[in-house]
Protein backbone atom coordinates (compact mmCIF):
# COMPACT_ATOMS: atom_id res chain seq x y z
CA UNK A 1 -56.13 -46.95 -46.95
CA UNK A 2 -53.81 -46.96 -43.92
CA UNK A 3 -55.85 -45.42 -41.98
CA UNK A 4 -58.56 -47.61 -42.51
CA UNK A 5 -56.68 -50.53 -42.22
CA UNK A 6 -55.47 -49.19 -38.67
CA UNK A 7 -59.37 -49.30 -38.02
CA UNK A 8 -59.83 -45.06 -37.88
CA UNK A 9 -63.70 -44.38 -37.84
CA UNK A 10 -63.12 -41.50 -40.02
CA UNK A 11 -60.64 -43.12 -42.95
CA UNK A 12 -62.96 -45.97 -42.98
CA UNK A 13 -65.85 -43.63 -43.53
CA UNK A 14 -63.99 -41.89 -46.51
CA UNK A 15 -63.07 -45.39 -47.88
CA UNK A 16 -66.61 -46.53 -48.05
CA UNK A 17 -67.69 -43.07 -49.14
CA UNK A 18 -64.79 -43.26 -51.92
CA UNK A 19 -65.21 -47.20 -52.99
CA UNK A 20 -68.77 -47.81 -52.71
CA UNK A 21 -69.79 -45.79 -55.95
CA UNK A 22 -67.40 -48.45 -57.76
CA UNK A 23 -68.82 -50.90 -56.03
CA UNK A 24 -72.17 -51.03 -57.13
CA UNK A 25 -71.17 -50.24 -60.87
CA UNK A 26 -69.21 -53.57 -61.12
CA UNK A 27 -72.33 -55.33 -59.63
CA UNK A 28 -74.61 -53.61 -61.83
CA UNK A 29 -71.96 -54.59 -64.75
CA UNK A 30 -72.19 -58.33 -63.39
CA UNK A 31 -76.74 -57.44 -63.80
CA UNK A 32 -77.39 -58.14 -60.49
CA UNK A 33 -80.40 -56.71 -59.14
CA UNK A 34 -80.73 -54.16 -56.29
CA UNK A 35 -81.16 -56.25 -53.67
CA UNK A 36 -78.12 -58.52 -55.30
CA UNK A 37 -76.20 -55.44 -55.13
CA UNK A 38 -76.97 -54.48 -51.39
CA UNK A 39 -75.65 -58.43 -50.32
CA UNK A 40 -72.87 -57.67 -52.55
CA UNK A 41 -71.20 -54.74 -51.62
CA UNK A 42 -72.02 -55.65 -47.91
CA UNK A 43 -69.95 -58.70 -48.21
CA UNK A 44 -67.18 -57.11 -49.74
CA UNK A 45 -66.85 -54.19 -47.42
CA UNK A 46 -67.14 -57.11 -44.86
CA UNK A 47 -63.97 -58.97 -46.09
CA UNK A 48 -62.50 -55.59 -46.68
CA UNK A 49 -62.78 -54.67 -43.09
CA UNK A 50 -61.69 -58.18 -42.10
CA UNK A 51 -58.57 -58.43 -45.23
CA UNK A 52 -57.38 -54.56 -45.25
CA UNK A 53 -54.36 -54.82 -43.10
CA UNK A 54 -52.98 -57.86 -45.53
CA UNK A 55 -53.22 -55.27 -48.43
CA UNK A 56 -49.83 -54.77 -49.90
CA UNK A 57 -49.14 -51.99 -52.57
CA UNK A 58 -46.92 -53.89 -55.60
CA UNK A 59 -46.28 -50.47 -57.03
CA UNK A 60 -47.98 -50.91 -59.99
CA UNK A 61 -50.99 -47.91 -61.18
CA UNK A 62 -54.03 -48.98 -59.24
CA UNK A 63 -53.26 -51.60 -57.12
CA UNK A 64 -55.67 -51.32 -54.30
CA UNK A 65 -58.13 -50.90 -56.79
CA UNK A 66 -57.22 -54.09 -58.93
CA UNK A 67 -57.32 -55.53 -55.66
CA UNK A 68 -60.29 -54.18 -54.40
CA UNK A 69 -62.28 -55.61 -58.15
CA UNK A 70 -60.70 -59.03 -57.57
CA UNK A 71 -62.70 -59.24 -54.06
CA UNK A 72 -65.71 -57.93 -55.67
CA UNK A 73 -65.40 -60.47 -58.30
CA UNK A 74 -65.15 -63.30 -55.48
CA UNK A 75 -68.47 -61.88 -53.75
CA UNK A 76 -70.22 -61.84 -56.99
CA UNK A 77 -69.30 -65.28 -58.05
CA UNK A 78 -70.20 -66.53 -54.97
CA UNK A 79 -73.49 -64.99 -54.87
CA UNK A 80 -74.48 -66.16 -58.10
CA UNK A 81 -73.34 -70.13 -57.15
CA UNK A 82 -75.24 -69.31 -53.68
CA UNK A 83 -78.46 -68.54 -55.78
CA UNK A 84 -78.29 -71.38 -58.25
CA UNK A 85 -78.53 -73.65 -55.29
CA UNK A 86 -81.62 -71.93 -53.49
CA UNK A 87 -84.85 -73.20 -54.89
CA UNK A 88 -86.77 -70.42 -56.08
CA UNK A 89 -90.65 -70.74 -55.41
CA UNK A 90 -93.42 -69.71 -58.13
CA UNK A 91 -96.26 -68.75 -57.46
CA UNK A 92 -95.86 -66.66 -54.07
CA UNK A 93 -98.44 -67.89 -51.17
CA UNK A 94 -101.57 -68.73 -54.04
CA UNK A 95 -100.06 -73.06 -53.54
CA UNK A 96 -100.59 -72.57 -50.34
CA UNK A 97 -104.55 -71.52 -50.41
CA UNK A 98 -106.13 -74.79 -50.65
CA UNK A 99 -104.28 -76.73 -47.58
C-alpha cells in the first residue's frame, strides 16, 4: 500500500492484481451487470489512485480493506443514482424506421 501510494509502477500493479478480485465480487454482490462492473471498479481504482496517499491505518484488523469497501460502496451508489436519471430507450433503432 505504501508503495503504491508513493506511485511505484510495480506496487500499484500488485495492488490492482491483489484488490481487483474483491472488487468485482462486491459489485456482483450489489447485481450489477458486467459492463456495471467494468465502470465500477474503474472508478474506484480511479479515486484510489487519486485518495491512496490520505489512507491512514487506525490499527484495527482490515483497515485498508474496510476502507477500500467503503469507496466501492460510494462508486456503486453513485452509479446506480447516475442510471436512474439516464432515460433508457426501448425498442433499439426499430422507432426510428419510419422518419
Amino acid at each position: 500500500i505504501a508503495g503504491a501510494a508513493a506511485n511505484s509502477d510495480t506496487a500499484w500493479r500488485t495492488l490492482v492484481a491483489d484488490y481487483e478480485p474483491l472488487l468485482r465480487y462486491w459489485c456482483r454482490r450489489a447485481s450489477l451487470n458486467d459492463a456495471a462492473i467494468d465502470d465500477v471498479v474503474q472508478a474506484v481504482l480511479l479515486q484510489l489512485s487519486q485518495s491512496l496517499k490520505n489512507f491512514k491505518d487506525d490499527g484495527r484488523k482490515a483497515s485498508f480493506r474496510r476502507w477500500l469497501r467503503a469507496i466501492t460502496r460510494s462508486r456503486i451508489a453513485d452509479y446506480l443514482r447516475q442510471e436512474q436519471r439516464t432515460p433508457q430507450s426501448l425498442g433499439g433503432t426499430t422507432g426510428t424506421d419510419k422518419l
